[in-house]
C-alpha atoms as a PDB file:
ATOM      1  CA  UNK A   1      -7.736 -11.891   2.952  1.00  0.00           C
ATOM      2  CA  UNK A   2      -7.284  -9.214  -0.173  1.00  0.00           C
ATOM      3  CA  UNK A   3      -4.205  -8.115   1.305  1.00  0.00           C
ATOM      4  CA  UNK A   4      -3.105  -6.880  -2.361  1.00  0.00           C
ATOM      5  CA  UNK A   5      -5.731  -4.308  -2.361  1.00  0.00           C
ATOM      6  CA  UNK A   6      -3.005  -1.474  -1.279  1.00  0.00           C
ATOM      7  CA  UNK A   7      -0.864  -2.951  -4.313  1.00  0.00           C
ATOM      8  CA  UNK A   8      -3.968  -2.451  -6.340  1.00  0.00           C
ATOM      9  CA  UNK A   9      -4.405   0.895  -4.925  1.00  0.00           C
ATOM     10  CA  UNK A  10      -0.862   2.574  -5.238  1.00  0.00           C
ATOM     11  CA  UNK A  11       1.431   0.202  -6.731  1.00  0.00           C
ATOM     12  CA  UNK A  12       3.934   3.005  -7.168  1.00  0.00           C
ATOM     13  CA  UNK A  13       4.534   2.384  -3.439  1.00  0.00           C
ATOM     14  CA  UNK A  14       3.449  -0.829  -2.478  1.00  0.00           C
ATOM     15  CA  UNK A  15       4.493  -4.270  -3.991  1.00  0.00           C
ATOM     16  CA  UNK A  16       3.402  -7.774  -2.931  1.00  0.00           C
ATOM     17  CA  UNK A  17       5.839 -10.783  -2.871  1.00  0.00           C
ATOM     18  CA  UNK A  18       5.045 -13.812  -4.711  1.00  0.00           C
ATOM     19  CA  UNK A  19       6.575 -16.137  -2.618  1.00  0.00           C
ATOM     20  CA  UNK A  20       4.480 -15.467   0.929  1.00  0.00           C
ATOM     21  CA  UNK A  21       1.964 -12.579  -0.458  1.00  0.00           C
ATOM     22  CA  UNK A  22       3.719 -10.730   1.874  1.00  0.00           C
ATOM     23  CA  UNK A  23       3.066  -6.855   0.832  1.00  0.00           C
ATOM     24  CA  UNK A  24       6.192  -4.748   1.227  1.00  0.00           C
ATOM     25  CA  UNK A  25       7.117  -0.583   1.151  1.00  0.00           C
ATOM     26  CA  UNK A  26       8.488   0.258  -2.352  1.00  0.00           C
ATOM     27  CA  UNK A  27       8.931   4.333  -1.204  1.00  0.00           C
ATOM     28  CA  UNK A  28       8.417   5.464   2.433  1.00  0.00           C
ATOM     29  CA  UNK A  29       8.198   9.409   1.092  1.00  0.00           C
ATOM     30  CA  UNK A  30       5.688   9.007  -2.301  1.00  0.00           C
ATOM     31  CA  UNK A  31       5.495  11.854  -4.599  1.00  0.00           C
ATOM     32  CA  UNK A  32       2.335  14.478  -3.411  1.00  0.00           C
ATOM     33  CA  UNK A  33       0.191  12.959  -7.257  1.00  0.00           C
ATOM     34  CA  UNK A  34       0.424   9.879  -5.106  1.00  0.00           C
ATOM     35  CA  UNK A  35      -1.207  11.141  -1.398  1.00  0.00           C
ATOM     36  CA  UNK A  36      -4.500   9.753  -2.289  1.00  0.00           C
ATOM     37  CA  UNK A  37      -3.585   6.609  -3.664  1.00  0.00           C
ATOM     38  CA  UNK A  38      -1.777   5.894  -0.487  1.00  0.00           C
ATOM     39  CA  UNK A  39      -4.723   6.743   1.616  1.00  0.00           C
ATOM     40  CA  UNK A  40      -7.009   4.431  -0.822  1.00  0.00           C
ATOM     41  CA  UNK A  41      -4.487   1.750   0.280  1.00  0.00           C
ATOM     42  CA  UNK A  42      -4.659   2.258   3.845  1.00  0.00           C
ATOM     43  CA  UNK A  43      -8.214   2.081   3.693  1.00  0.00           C
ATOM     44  CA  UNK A  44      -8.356  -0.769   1.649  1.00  0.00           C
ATOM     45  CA  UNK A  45      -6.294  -3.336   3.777  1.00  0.00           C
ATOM     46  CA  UNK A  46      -8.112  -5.726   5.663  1.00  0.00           C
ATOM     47  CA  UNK A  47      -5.450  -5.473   8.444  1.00  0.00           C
ATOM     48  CA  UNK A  48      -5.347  -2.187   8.682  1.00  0.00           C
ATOM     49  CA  UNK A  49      -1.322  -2.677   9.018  1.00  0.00           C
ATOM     50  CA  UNK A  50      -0.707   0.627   6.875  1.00  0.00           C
ATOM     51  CA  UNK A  51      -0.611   3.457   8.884  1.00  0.00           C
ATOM     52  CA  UNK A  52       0.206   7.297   6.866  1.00  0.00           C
ATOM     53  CA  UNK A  53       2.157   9.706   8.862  1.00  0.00           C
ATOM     54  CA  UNK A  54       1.757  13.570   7.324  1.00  0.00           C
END
């Protein structure tokens, strides 16, 4: 399913779990260096479950 492509993307704010691959919110308010890794995530997942609010 490449769920861990926003990990891959911006792993300074996204981590995935080991147990259940489960991908979870490391920082809800990312530094501004880190705006376009966040969007590279968010167009990345397959379930487009990460939505950016600006």
């Amino acid at each position: 399913m490449s769920s861990g492509q926003c990990v891959l993307n911006a792993a300074e704010v996204f981590d995935q779990r080991d147990e259940d691959g489960v991908v979870v919110l490391l920082n809800d308010d990312p530094a501004p260096e880190l705006y376009q890794n966040v969007r590279n995530a968010a167009a990345a997942c397959p379930a487009q479950a990460i939505q950016i609010e600006e």
